[in-house]
Protein backbone atom coordinates (compact mmCIF):
# COMPACT_ATOMS: atom_id res chain seq x y z
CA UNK A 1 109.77 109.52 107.83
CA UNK A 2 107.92 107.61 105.17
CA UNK A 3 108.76 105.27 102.97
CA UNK A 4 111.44 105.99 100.42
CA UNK A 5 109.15 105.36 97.62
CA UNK A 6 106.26 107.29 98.40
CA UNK A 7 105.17 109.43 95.82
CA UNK A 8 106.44 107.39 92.75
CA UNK A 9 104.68 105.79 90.39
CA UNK A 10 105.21 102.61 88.73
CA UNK A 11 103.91 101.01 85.31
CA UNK A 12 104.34 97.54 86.03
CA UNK A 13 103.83 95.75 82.34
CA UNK A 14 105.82 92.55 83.43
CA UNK A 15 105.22 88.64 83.73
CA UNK A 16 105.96 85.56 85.44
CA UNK A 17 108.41 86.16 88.74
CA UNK A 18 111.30 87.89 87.97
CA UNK A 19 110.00 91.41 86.74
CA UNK A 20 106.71 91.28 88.82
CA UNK A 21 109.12 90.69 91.60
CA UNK A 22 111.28 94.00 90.92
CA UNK A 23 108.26 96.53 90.82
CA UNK A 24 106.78 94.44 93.82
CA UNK A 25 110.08 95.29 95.99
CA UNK A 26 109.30 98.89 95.15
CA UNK A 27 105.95 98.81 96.25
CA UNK A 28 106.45 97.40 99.56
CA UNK A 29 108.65 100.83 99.90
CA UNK A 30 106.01 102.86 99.32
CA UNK A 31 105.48 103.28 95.19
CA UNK A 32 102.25 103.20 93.87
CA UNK A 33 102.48 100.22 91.29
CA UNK A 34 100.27 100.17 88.41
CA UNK A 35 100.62 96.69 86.99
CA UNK A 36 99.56 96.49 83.40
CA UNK A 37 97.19 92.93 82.85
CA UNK A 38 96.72 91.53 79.29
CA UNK A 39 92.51 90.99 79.17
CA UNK A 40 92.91 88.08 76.40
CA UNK A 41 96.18 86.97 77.77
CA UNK A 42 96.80 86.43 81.21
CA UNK A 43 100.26 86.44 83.07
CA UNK A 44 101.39 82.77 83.28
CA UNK A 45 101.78 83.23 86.61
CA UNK A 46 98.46 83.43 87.92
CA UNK A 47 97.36 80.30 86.74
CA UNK A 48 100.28 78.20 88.35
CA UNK A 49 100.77 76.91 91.99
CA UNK A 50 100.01 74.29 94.22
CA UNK A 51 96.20 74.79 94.67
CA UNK A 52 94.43 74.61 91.50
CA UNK A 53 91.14 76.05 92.24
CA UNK A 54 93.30 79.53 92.26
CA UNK A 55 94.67 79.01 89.11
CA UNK A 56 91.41 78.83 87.59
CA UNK A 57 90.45 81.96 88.85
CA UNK A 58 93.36 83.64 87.70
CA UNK A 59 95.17 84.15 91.10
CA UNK A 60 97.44 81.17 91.56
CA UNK A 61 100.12 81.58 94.30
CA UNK A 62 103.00 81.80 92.05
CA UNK A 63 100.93 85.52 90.98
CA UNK A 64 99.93 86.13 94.61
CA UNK A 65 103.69 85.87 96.05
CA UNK A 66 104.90 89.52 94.23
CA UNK A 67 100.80 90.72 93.55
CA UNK A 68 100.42 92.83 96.22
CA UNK A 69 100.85 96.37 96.96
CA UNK A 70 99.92 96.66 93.21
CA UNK A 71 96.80 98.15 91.67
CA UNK A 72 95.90 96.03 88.17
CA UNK A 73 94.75 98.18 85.07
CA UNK A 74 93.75 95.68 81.91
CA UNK A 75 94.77 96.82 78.42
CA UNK A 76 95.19 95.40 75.24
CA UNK A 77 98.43 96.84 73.97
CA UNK A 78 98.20 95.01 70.65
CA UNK A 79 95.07 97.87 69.88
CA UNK A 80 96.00 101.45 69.09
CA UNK A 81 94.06 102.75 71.67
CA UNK A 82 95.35 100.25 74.51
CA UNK A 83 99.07 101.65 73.66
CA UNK A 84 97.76 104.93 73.20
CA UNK A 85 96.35 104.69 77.00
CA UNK A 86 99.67 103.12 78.33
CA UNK A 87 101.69 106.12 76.58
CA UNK A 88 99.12 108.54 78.77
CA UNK A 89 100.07 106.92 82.28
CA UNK A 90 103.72 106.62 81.09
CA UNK A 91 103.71 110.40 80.38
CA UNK A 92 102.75 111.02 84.32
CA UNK A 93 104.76 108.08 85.36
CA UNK A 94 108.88 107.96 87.11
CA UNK A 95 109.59 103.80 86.45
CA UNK A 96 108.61 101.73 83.25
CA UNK A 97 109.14 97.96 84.18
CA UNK A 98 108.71 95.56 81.44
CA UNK A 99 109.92 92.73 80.22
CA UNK A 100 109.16 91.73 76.97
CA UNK A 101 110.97 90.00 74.20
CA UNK A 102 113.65 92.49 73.00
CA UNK A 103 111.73 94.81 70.13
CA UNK A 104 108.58 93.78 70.95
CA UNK A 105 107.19 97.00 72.75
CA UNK A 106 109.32 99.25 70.10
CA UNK A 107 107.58 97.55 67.46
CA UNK A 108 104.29 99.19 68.99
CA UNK A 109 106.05 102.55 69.67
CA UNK A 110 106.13 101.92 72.90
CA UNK A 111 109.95 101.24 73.00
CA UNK A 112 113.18 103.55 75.26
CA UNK A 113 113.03 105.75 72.66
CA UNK A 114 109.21 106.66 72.21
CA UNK A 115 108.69 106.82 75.86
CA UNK A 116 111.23 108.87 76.47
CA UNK A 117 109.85 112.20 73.89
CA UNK A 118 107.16 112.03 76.16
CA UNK A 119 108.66 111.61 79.59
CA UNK A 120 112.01 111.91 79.49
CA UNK A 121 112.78 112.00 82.80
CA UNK A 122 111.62 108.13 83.20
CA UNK A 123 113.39 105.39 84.42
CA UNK A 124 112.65 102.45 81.92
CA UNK A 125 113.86 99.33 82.50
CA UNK A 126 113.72 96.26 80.03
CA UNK A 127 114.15 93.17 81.95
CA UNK A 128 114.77 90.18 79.28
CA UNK A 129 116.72 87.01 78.86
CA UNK A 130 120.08 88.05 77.36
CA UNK A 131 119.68 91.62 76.81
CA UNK A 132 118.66 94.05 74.14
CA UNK A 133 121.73 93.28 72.32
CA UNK A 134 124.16 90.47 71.37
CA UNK A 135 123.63 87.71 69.28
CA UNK A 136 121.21 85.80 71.67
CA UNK A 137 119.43 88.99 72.21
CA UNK A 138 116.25 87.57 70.46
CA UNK A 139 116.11 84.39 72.60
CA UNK A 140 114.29 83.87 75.68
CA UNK A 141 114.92 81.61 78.65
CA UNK A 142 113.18 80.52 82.39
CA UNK A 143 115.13 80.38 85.58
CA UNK A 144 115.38 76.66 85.22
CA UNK A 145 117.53 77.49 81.41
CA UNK A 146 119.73 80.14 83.61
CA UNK A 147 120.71 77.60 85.81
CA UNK A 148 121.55 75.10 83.16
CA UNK A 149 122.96 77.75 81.32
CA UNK A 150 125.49 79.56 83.95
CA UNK A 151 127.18 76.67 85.13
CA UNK A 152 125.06 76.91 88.51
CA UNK A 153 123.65 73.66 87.65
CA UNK A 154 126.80 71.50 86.95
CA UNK A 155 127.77 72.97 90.61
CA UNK A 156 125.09 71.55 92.31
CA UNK A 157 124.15 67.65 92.94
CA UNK A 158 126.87 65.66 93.16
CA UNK A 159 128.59 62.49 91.04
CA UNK A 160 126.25 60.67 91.55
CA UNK A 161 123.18 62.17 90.85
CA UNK A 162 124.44 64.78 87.88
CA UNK A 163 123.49 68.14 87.68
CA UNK A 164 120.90 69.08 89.52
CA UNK A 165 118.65 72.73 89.78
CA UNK A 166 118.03 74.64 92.74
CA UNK A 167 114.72 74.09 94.32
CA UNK A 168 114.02 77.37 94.38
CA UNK A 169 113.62 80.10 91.32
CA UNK A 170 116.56 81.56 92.57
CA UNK A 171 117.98 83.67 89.19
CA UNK A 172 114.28 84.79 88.90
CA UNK A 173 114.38 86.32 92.43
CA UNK A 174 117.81 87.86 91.89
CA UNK A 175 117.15 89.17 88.56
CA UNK A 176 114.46 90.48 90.31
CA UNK A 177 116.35 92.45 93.23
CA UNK A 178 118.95 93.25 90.75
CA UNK A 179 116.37 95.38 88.75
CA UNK A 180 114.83 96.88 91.47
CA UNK A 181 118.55 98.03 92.50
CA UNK A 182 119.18 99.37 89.08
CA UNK A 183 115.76 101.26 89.19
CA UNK A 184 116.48 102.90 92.02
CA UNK A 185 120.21 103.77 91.14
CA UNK A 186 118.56 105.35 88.21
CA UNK A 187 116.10 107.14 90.39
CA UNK A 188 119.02 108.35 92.62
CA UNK A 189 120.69 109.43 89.55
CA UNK A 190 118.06 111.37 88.22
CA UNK A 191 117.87 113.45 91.73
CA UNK A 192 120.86 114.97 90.93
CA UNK A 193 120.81 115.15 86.84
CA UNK A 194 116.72 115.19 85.95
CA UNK A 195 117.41 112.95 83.65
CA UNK A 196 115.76 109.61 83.41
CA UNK A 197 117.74 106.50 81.58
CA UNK A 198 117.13 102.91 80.09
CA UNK A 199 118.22 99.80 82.28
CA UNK A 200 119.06 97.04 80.09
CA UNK A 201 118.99 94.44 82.68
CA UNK A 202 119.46 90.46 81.36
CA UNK A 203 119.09 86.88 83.37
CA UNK A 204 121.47 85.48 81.98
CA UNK A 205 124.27 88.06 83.32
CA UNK A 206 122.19 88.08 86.34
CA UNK A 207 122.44 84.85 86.95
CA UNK A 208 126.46 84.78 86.11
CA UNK A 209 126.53 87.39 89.11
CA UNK A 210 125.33 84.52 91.61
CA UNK A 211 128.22 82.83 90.35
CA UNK A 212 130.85 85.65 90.85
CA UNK A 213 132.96 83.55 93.30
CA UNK A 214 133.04 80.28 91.20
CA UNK A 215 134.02 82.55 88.49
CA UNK A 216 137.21 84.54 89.85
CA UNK A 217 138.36 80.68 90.96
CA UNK A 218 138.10 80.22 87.49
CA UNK A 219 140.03 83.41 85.49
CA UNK A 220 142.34 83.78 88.36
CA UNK A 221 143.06 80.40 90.06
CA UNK A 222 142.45 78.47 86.72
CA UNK A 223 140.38 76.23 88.61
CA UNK A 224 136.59 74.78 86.72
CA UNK A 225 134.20 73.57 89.66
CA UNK A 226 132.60 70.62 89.78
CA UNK A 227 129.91 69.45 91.30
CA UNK A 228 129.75 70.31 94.99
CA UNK A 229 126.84 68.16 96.62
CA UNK A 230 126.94 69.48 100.59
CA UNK A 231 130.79 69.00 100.61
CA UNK A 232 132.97 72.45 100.63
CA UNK A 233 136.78 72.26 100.92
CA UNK A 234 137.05 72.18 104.54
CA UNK A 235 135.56 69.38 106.74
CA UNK A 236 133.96 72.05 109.16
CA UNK A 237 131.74 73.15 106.21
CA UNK A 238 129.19 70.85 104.80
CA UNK A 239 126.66 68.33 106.20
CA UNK A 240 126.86 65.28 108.28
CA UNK A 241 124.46 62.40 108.59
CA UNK A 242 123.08 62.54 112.65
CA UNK A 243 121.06 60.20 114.69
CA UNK A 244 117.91 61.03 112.81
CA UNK A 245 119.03 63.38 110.20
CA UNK A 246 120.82 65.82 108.77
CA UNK A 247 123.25 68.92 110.07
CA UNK A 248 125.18 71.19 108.45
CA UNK A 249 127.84 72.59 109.92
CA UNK A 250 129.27 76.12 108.95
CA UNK A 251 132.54 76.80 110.75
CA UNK A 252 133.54 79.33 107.93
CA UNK A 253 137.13 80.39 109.52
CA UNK A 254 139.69 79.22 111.61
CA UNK A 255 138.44 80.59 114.15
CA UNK A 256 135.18 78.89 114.35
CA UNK A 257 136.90 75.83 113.48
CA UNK A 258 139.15 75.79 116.77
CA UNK A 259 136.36 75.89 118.84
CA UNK A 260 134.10 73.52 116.72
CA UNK A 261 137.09 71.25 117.62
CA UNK A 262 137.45 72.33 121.16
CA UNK A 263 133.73 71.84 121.73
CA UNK A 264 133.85 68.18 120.52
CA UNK A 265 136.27 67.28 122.86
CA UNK A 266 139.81 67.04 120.35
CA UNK A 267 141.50 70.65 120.45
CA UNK A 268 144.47 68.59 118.29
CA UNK A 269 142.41 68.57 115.20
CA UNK A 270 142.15 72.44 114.55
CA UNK A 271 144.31 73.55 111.88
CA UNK A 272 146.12 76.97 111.86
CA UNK A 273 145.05 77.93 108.17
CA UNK A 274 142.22 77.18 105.46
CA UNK A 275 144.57 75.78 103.52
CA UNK A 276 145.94 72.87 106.02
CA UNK A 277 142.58 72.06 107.21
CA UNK A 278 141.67 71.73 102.96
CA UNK A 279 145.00 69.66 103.19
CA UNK A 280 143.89 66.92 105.96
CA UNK A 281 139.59 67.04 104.83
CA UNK A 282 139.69 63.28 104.42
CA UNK A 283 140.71 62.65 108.40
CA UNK A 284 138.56 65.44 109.68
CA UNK A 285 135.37 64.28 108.11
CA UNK A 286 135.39 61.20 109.10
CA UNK A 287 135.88 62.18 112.47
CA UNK A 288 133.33 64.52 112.26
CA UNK A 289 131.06 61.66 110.99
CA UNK A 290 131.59 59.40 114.03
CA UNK A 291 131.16 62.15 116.46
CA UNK A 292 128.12 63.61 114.80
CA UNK A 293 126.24 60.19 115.02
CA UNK A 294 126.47 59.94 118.76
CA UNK A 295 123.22 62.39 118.81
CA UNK A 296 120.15 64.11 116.81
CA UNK A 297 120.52 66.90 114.65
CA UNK A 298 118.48 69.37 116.90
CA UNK A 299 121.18 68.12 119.73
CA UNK A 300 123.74 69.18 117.95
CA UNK A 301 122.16 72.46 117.00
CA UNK A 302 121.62 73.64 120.36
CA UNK A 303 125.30 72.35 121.35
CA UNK A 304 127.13 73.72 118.98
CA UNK A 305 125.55 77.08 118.38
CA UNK A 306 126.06 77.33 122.37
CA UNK A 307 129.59 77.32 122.03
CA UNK A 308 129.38 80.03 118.93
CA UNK A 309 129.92 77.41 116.15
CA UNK A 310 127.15 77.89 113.20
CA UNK A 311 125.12 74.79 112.47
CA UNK A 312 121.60 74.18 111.52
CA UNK A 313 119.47 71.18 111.61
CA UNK A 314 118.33 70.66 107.66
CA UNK A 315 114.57 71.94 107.83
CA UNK A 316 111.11 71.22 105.49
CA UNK A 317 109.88 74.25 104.55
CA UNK A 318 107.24 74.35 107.05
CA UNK A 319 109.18 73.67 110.09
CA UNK A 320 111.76 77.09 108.39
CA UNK A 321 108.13 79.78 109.22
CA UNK A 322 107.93 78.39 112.20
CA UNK A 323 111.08 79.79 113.75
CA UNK A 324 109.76 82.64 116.48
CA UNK A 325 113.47 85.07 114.57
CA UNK A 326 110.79 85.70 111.47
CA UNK A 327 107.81 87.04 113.43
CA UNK A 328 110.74 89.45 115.41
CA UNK A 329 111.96 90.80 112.02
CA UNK A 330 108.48 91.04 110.35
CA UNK A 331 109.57 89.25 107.37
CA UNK A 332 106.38 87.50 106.63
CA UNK A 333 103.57 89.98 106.61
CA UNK A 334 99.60 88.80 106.56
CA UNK A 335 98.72 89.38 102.39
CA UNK A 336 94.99 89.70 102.92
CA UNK A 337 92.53 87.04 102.42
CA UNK A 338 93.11 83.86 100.51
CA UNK A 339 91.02 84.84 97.12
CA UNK A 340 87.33 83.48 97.53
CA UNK A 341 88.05 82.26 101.19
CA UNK A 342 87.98 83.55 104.17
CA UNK A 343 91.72 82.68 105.75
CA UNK A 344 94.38 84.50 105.50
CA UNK A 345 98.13 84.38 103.95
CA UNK A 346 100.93 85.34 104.38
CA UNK A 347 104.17 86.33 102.11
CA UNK A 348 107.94 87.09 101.91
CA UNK A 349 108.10 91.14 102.49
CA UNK A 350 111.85 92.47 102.01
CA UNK A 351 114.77 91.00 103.98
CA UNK A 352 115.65 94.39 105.85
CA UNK A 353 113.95 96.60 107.91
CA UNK A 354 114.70 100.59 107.31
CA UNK A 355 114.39 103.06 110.04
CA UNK A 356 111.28 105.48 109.57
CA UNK A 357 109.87 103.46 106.97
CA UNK A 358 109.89 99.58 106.97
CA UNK A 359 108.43 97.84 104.35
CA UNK A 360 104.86 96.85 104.36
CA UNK A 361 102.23 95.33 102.55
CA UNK A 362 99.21 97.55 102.05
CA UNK A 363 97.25 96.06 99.58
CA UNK A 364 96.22 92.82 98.33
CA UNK A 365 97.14 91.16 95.11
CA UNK A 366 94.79 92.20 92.47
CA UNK A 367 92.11 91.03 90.12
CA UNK A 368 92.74 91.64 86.44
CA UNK A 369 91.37 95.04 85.82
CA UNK A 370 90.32 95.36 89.15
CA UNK A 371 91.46 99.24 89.25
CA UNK A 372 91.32 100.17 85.49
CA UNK A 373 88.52 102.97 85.82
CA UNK A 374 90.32 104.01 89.05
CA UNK A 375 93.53 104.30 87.68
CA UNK A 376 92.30 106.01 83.99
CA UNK A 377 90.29 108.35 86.06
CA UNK A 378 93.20 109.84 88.31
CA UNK A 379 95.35 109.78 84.92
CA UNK A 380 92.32 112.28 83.65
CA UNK A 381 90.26 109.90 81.64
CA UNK A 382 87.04 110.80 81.60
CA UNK A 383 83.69 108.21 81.67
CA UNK A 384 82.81 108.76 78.22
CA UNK A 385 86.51 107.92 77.10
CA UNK A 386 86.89 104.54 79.69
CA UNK A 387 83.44 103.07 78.08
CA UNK A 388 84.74 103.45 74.70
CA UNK A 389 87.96 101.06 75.82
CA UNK A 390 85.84 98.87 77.47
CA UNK A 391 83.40 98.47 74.37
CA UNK A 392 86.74 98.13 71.83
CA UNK A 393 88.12 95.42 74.26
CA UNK A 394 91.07 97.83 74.30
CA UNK A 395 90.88 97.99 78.43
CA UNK A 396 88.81 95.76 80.89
């Protein structure tokens, strides 16, 4: 069995993390992503990370963590014949990604509509901040906005220290996965109909869907969160100072709770239902304090997880790859060479493996334009009509 992808093709004309992260989950099943670069205008992306030799050359690590598995064509879409090219490899194309401003490609002809005369049997999805309608339809927003704007930051940080974001681009990610779901809902769709569709896909709802729990508390238990910090509503949740630093515990149900009691030695503290053990937090967490001191957070790990209680020693970054569970599920995969050195990289696959077809890297992150006369040639361009794009500025 291959992959599931294999034999698509995708027209990847997206930017920054969210969209290139969508067409790069369908790559790593197997579609052969063809990611549209702006000669005159590069993708934000590649010019921001850590290291800033790479941004300078256009491959900065924010680019290179959805980049591969994709093959990079460089066209002007602003000239007549750079949209005129993109319409040819959308006519022989099954998934349009793209995520400009709402009306943008449409003023171009390049919109749902014009694409489809030509290929109606195309998934096209439109991947934008609020969506291609409502009355904030023609603003635009980064993950950090979404955060503010969803309530996700007043959740987090505590008191104290006010609303704080997640340290992590986490609606950009999810908007991501929730596109590439979409897509290939669409794609399973049009296996039965033939018929292709538009996905109107927007952050902001996307990132209202991470807060789907929060929410029903809300409209059906009439209850607004607050900030949460590390504290949840039952003591056996949440973390706990150590010896040398920081655990959190995650004994979820009552269940785990009775024997994250029994294992710490006072069986008379486990409460017969969430809401009891919500009822007496105040005298369970400070017990759970003193205990908790008596050793170090690894200690407790070991302890605890050995008598089937979840808890985790607070990690860097660094010390998270280096757990031995990643290299058994193949989550990390080597990304080629570091651009313009020698060592190698590595990056976040897919979270799942699928029997008969796992996903895989095959390809590194690209160049801009590294594949344009590739790419135009298998789409049935021929040399005389690639060097008159190149000498317009139309494709690079």
């Amino acid at each position: 069995m291959a992959r599931p992808f294999v034999g698509l093709r995708v027209i990847d004309a997206t930017h920054v993390l969210a969209g290139p992260f969508a067409a790069y989950q369908l790559g790593v099943l197997g579609a052969d992503v063809i990611r549209i670069d702006r000669p005159d205008d590069p993708d934000q992306s590649r010019s921001q990370g850590p290291d800033r030799a790479l941004n300078a050359a256009q491959m900065g690590s924010a680019y290179l963590a959805q980049g591969a598995n994709k093959r990079s064509v460089a066209l002007d879409l602003k000239q007549p014949q750079g949209r005129d090219t993109l319409l040819r490899l959308l006519a022989g194309a099954d998934v349009f990604v793209q995520n400009f401003r709402p009306g943008a490609l449409s003023a171009l002809g390049l919109g749902y509509e014009d694409v489809a005369r030509i290929n109606p049997q195309l998934v096209y999805c439109s991947i934008s901040a609020f969506g291609q309608h409502g009355p904030r339809a023609e603003e635009t927003g980064y993950d950090n906005v979404f955060q503010a704007m969803s309530g996700l930051m007043a959740m987090t940080g505590t008191a104290g220290t006010g609303p704080l974001r997640a340290g992590a681009p986490v609606v950009d990610y999810a908007t991501g996965y929730m596109a590439a779901f979409a897509i290939a809902s669409a794609l399973f769709r049009r296996e039965r109909s033939g018929e292709g569709a538009h996905v109107d896909l927007a952050m902001f709802d996307a990132a209202l869907m991470l807060m789907s729990a929060p929410i029903a508390g809300l409209t059906a238990g009439g209850v607004a969160p607050g900030p949460q910090g590390n504290r949840f509503p039952s003591a056996g949740l949440g973390a706990y100072p150590t010896a040398d630093g920081l655990l959190m515990l995650g004994a979820g149900n009552q269940r785990q709770q009775r024997r994250l009691w029994a294992a710490l030695g006072h069986p008379d503290m486990a409460k017969p239902s969430h809401d009891e053990s919500r009822d007496d937090f105040t005298n369970e967490a400070e017990m759970l304090r003193r205990i908790l001191l008596t050793r170090t957070a690894a200690e407790w790990e070991v302890f605890l997880r050995a008598h089937r209680v979840p808890a985790a020693r607070v990690r860097t970054l660094p010390e998270a790859l280096a757990d031995p569970q990643l290299a058994a599920r193949g989550v990390l995969q080597a990304a080629g060479p570091v651009p313009g050195r020698p060592e190698g990289f590595d990056v976040p696959v897919a979270p799942f493996l699928l029997s008969g077809g796992d996903p895989a890297l095959d390809r590194p992150a690209p160049r801009i334009g590294q594949h344009t006369a590739e790419v135009l040639r298998e789409a049935g361009f021929d040399a005389a009509e690639i060097e008159a794009l190149r000498l317009t500025g139309a494709a690079l």
